[in-house]
C-alpha atoms as a PDB file:
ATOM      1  CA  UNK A   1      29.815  29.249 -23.638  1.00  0.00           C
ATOM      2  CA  UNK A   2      26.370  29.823 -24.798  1.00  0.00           C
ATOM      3  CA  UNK A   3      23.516  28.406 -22.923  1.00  0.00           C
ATOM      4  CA  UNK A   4      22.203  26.444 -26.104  1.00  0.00           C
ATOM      5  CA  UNK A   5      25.815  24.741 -25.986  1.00  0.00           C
ATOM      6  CA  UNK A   6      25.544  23.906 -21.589  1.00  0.00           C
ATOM      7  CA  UNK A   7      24.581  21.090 -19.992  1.00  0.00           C
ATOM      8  CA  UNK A   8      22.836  20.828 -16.940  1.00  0.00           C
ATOM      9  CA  UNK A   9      21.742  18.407 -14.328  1.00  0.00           C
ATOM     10  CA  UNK A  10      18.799  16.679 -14.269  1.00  0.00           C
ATOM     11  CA  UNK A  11      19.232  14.487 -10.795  1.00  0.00           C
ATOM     12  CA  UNK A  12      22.209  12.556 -11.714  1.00  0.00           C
ATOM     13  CA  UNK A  13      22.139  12.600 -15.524  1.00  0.00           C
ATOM     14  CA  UNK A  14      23.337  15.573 -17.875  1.00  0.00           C
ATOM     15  CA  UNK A  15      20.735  16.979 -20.505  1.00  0.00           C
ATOM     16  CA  UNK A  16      21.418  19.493 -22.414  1.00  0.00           C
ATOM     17  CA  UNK A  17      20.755  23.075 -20.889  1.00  0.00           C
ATOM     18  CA  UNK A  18      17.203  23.791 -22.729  1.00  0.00           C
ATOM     19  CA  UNK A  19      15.344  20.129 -22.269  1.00  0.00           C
ATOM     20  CA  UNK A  20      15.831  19.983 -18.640  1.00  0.00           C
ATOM     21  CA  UNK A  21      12.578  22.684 -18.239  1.00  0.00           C
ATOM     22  CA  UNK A  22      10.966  20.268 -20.384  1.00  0.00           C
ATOM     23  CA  UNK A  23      11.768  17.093 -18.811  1.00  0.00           C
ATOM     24  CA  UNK A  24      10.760  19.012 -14.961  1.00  0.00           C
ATOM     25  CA  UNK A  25       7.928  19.723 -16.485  1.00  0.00           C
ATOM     26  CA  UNK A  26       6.785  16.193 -16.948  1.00  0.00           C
ATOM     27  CA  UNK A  27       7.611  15.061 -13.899  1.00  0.00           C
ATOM     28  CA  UNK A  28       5.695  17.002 -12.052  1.00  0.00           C
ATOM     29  CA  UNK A  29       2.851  16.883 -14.997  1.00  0.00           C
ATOM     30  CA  UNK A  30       2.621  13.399 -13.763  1.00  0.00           C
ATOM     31  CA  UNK A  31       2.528  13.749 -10.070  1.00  0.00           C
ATOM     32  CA  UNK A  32       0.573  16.343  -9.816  1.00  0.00           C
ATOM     33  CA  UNK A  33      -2.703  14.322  -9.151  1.00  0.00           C
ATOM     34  CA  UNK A  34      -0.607  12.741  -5.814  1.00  0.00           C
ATOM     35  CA  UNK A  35       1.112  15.624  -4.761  1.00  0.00           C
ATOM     36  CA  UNK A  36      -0.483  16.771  -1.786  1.00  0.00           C
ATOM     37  CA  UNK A  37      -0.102  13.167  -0.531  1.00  0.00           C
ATOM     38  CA  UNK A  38       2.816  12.005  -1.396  1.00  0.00           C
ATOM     39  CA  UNK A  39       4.577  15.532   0.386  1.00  0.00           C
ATOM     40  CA  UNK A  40       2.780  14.274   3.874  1.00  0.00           C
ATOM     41  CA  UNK A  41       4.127  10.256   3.320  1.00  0.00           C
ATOM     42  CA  UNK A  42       7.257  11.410   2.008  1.00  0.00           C
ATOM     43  CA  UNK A  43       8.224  14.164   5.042  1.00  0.00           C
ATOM     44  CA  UNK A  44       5.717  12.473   7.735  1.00  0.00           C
ATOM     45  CA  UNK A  45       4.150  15.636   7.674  1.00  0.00           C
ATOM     46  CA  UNK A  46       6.815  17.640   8.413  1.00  0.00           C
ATOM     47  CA  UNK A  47       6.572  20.086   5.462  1.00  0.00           C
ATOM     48  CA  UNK A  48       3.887  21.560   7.313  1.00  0.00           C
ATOM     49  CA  UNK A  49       6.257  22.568   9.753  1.00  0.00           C
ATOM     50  CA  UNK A  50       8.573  24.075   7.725  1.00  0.00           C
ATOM     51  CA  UNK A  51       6.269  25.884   5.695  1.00  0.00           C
ATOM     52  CA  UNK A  52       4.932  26.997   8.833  1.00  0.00           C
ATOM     53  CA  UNK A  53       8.347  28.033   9.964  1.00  0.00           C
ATOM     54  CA  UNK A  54       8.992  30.472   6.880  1.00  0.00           C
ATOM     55  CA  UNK A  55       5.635  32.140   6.949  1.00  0.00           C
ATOM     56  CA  UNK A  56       6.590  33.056  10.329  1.00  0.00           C
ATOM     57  CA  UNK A  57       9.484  34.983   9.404  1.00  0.00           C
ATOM     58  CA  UNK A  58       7.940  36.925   5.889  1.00  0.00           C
ATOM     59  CA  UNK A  59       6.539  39.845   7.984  1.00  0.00           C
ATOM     60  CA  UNK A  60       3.829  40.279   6.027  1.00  0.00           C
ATOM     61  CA  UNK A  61       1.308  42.743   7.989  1.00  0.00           C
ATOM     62  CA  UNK A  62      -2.278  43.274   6.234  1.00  0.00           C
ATOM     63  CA  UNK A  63      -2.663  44.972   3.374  1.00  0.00           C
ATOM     64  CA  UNK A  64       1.048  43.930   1.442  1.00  0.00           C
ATOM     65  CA  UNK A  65       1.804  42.408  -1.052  1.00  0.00           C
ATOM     66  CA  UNK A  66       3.392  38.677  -1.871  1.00  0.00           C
ATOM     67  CA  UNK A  67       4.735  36.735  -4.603  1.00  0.00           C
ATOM     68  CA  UNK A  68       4.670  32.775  -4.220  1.00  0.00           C
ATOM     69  CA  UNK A  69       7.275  31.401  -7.200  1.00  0.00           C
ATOM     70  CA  UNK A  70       7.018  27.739  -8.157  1.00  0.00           C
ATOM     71  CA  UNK A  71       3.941  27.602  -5.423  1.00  0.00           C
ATOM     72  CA  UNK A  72       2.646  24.375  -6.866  1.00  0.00           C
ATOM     73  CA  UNK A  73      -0.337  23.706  -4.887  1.00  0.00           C
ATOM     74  CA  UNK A  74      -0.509  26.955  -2.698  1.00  0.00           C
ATOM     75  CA  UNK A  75       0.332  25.540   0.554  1.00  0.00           C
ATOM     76  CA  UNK A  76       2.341  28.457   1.273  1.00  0.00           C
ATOM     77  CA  UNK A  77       0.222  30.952  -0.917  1.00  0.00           C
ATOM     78  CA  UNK A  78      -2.559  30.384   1.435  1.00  0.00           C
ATOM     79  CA  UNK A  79      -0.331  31.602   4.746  1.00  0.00           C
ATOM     80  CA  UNK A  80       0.612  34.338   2.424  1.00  0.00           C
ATOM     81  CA  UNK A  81      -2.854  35.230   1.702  1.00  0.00           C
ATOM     82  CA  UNK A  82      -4.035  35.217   5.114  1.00  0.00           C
ATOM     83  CA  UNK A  83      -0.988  37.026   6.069  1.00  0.00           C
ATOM     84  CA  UNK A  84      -1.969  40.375   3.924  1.00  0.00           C
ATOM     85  CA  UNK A  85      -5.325  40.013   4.234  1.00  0.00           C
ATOM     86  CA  UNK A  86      -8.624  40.870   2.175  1.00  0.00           C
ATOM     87  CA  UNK A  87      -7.095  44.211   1.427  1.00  0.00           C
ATOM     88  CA  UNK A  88      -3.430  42.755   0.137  1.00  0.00           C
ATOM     89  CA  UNK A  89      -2.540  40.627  -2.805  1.00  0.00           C
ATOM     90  CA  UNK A  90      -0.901  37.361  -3.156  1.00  0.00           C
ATOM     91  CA  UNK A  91      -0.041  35.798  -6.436  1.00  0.00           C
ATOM     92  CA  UNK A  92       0.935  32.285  -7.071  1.00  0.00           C
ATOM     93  CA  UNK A  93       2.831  31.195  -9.895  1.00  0.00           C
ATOM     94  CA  UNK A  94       4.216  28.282 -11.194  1.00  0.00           C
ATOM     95  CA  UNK A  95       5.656  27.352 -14.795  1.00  0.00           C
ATOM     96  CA  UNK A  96       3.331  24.073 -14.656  1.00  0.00           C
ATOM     97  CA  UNK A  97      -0.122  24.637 -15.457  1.00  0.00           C
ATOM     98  CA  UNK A  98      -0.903  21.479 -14.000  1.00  0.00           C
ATOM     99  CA  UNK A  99       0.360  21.928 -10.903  1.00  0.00           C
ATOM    100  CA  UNK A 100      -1.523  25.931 -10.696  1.00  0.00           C
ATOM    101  CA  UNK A 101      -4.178  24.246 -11.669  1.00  0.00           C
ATOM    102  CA  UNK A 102      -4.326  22.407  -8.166  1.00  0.00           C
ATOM    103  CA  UNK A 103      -2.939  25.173  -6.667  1.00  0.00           C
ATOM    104  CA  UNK A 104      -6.363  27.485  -7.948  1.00  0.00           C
ATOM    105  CA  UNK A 105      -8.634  24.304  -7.170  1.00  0.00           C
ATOM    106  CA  UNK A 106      -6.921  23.830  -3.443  1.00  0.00           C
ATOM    107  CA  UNK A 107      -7.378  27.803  -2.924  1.00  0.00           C
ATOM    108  CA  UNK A 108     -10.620  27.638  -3.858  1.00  0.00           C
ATOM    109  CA  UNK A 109     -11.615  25.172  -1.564  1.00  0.00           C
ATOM    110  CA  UNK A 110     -10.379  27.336   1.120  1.00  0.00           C
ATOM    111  CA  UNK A 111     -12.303  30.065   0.273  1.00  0.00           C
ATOM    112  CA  UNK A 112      -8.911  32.064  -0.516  1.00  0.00           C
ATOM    113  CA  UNK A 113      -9.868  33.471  -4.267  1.00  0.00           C
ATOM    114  CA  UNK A 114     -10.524  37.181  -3.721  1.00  0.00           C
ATOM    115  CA  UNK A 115      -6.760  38.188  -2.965  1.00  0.00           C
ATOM    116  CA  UNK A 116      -5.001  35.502  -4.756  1.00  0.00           C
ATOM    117  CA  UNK A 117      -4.025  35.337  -8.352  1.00  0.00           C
ATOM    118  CA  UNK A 118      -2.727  32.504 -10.178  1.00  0.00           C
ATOM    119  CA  UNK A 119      -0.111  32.827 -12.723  1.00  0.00           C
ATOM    120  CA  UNK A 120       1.585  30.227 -14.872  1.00  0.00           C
ATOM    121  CA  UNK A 121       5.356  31.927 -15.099  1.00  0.00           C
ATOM    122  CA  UNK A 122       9.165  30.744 -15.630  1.00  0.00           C
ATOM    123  CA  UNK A 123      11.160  31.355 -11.895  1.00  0.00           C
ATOM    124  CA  UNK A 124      13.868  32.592 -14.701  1.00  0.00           C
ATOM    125  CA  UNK A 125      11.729  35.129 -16.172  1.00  0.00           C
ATOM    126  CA  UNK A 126       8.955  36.366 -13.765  1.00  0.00           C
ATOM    127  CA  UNK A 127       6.724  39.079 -16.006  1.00  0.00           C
ATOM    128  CA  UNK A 128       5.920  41.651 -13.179  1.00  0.00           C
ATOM    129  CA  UNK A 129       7.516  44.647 -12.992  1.00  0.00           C
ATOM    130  CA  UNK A 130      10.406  45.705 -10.555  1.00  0.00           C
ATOM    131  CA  UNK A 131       9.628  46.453  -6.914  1.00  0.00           C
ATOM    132  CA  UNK A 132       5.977  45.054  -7.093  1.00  0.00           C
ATOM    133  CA  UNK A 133       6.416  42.613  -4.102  1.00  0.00           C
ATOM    134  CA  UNK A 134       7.063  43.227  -0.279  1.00  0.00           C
ATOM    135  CA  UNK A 135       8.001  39.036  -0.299  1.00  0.00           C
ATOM    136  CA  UNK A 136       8.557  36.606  -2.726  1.00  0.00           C
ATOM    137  CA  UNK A 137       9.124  33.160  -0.968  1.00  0.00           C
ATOM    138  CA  UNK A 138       9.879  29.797  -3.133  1.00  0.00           C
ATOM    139  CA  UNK A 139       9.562  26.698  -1.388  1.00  0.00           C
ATOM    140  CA  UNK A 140      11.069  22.965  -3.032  1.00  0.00           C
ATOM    141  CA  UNK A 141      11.486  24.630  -6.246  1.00  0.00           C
ATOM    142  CA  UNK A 142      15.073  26.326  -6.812  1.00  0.00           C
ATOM    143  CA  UNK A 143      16.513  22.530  -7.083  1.00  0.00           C
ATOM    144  CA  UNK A 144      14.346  22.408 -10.473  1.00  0.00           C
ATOM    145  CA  UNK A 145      15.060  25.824 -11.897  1.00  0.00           C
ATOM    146  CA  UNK A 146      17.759  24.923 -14.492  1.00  0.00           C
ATOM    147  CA  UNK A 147      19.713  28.867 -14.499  1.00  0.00           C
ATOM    148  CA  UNK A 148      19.057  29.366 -10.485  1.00  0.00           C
ATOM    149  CA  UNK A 149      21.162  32.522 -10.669  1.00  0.00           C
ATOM    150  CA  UNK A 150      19.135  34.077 -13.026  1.00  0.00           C
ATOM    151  CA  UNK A 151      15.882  33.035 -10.878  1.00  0.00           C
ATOM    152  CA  UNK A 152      17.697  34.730  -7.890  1.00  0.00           C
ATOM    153  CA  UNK A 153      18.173  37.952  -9.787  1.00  0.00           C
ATOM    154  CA  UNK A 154      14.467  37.767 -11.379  1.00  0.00           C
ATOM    155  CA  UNK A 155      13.007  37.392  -8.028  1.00  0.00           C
ATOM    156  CA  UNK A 156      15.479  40.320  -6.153  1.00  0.00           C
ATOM    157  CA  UNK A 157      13.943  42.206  -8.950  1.00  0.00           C
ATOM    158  CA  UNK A 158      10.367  42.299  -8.301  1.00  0.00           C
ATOM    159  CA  UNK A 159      11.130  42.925  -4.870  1.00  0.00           C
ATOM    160  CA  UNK A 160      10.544  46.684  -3.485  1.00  0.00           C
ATOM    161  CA  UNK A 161      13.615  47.625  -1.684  1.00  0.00           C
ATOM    162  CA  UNK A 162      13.291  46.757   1.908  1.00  0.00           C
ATOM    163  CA  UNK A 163      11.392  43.031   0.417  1.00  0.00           C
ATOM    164  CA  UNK A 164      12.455  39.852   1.886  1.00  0.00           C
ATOM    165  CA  UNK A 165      13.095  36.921  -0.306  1.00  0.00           C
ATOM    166  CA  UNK A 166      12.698  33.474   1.538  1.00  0.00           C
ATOM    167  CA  UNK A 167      14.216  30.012  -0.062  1.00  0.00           C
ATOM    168  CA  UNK A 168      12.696  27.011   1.430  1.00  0.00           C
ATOM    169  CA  UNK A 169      14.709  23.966   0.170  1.00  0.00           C
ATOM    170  CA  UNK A 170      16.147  20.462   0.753  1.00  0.00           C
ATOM    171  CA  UNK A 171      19.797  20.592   1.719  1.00  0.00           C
ATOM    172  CA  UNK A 172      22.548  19.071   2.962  1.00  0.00           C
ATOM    173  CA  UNK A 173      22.637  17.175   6.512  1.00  0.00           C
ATOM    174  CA  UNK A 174      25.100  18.515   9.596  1.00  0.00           C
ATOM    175  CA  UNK A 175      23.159  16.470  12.122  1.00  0.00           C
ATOM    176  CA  UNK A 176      25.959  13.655  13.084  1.00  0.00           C
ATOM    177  CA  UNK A 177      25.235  10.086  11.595  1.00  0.00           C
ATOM    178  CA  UNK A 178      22.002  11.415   9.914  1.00  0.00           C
ATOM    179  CA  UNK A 179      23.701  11.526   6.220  1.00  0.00           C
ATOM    180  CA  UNK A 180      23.198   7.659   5.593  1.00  0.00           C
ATOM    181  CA  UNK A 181      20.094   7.255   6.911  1.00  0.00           C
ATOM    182  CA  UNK A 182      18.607   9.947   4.765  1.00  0.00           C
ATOM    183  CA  UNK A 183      20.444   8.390   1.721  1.00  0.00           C
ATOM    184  CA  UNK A 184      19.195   4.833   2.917  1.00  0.00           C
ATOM    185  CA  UNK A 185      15.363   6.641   2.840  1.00  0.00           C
ATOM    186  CA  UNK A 186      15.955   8.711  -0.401  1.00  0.00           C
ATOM    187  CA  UNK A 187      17.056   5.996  -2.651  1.00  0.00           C
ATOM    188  CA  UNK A 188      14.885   3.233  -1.406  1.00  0.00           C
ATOM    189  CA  UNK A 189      12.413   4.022   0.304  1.00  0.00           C
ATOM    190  CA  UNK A 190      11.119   7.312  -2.042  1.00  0.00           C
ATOM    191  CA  UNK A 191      10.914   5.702  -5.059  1.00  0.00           C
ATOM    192  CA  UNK A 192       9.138   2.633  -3.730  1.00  0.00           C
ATOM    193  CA  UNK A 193       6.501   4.999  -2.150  1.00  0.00           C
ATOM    194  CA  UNK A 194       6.453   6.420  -5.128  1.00  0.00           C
ATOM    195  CA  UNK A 195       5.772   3.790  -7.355  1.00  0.00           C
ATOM    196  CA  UNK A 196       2.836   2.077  -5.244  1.00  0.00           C
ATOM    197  CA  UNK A 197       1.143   5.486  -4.127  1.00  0.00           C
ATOM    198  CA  UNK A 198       1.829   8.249  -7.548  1.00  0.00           C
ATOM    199  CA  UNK A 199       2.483   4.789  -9.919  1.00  0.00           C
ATOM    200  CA  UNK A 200       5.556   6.610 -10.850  1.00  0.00           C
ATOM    201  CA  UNK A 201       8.895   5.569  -8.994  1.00  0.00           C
ATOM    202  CA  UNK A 202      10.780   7.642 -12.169  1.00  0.00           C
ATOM    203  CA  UNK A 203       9.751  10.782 -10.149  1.00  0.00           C
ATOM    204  CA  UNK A 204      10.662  10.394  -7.284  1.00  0.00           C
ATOM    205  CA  UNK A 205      14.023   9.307  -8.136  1.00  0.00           C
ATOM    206  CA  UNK A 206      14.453  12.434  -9.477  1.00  0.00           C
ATOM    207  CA  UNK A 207      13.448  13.792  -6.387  1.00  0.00           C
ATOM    208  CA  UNK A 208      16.250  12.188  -3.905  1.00  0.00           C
ATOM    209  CA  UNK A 209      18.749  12.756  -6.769  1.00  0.00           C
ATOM    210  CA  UNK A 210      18.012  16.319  -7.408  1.00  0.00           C
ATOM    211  CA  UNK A 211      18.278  17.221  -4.139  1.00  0.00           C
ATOM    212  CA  UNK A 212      21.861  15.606  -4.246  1.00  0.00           C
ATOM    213  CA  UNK A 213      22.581  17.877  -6.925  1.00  0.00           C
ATOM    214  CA  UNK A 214      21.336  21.243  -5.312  1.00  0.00           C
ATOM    215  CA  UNK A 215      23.516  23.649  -3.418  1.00  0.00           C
ATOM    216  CA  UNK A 216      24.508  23.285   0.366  1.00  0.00           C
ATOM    217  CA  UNK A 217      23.773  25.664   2.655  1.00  0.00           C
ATOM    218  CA  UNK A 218      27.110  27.848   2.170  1.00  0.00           C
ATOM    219  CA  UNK A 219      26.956  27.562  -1.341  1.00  0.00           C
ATOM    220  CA  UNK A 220      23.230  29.176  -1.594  1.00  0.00           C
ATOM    221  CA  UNK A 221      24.058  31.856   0.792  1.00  0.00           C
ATOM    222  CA  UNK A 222      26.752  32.596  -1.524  1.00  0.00           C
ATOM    223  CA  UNK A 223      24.659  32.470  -4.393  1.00  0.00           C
ATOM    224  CA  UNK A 224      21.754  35.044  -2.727  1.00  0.00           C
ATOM    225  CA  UNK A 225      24.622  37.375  -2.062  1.00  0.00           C
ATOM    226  CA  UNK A 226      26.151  37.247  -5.476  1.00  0.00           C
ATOM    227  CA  UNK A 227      22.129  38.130  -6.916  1.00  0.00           C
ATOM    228  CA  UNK A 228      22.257  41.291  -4.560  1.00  0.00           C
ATOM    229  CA  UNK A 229      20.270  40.206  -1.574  1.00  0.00           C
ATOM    230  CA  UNK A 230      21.531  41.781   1.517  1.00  0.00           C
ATOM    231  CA  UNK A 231      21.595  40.262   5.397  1.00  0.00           C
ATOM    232  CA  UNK A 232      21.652  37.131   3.580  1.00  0.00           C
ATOM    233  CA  UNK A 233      21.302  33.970   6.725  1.00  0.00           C
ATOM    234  CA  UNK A 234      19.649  30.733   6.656  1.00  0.00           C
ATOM    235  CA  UNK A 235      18.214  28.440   8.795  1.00  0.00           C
ATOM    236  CA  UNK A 236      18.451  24.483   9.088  1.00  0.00           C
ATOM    237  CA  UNK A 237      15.539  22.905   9.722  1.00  0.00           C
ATOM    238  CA  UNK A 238      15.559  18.901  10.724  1.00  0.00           C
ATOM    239  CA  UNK A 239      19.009  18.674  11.128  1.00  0.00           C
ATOM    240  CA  UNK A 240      19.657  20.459   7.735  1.00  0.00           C
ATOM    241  CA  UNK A 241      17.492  17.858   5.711  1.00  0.00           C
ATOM    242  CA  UNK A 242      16.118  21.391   5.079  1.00  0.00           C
ATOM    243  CA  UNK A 243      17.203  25.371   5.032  1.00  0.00           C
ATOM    244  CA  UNK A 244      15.455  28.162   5.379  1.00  0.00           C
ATOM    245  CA  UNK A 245      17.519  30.967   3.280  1.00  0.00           C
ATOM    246  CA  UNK A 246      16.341  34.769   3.130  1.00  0.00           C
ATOM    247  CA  UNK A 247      17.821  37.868   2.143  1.00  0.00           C
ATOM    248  CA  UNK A 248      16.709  41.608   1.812  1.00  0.00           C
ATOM    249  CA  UNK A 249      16.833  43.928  -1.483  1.00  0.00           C
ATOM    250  CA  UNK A 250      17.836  47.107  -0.003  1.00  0.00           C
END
């Protein structure tokens, strides 16, 4: 079947397989402004933590080279970029301007310009050219990616071979009894914050179901594997709310 005749998920509902790019892009178009914010509400502050987590693991020494895909803001371009250093090279990239736009403004504030590079570019179809990168993380943005195969492959790719890719996503919870809870919070709680603090409940709807619809843990790993990523593990972070995956191009 031809992509232009698939369907794919966008949270619950089915759109066809080339407007769900378009509709992602407008959701994060309009909560772009609230962003920053709404991640600290919406985890209590633990993204911090986990973003923390997977920069400790990239292995970055100064001087390399990293690739930040969907980076929105540049939380984690910024530990990248002080990572390689004045003498390495960090670009971020997203496929919404808006968002890179924060991402250059936030960066900026931080002093962090000389070594980072913003570029606006599809996860599907990153335009460097193979084995540029030593890393290439991606942090809450596979679960938007409608072909997330063909982002796995694309981002192998522009690995060099001994590069670490690192997945930092929202997955599915092992802790005992913490399922429901995070349901209860997703689907009632999100969108209300949403709604009084980004005026856009729509959004964040998305959000909870999205996640829903993104692979578990085993099914990533498998996924990573199937691209060609080798010593492919993961890692779950608040009682699997979250997982850290990563995998080598060798």
């Amino acid at each position: 079947m031809s992509k232009s005749n698939r369907s794919a998920d966008f949270g619950f509902e089915q759109v066809d397989w080339s407007e769900k790019a378009r509709r992602v892009r407008g959701v994060f178009d309009s909560v772009a402004g609230k962003y920053d914010v709404m991640n600290d509400l919406m985890s209590f502050g633990a993204h911090r933590l986990w973003k923390k987590f997977a920069l400790s693991l990239t292995g970055l020494r100064p001087g390399q080279s990293a690739l930040d895909v969907a980076g929105g803001t540049g939380d984690l371009a910024a530990g990248l970029a002080r990572r390689v250093g004045k003498q390495g090279r960090v670009v971020l990239s997203d496929v919404n301007s808006a968002m890179l736009e924060r991402g250059r403004d936030r960066l900026l504030d931080r002093g962090l310009v000389g070594n980072v590079h913003c570029v606006v570019a599809d996860a599907e179809r990153l335009p460097f050219a193979d084995d540029t990168f030593d890393c290439v993380t991606i942090a809450f943005g596979l679960r938007n990616v409608t072909d997330k195969p063909a982002a796995l492959a694309a981002m192998r790719r522009v690995l060099k071979p001994g590069g670490q890719l690192l997945v930092l996503e929202f997955s599915k919870p092992t802790a005992p009894g913490l399922a429901p809870l995070y349901d209860l919070y997703s689907f009632n709680v999100l969108p209300l914050m949403g709604r009084i603090v980004a005026h856009d409940a729509a959004s964040y709807r998305y959000l909870a179901e999205s996640i829903r619809m993104h692979p578990d843990q085993e099914t990533l790993l498998e996924m990573m594997r199937t691209a060609g990523l080798s010593l492919a593990r993961y890692h779950n972070l608040s009682g699997g709310i979250v997982a850290l995956h990563r995998g080598y191009k060798i």
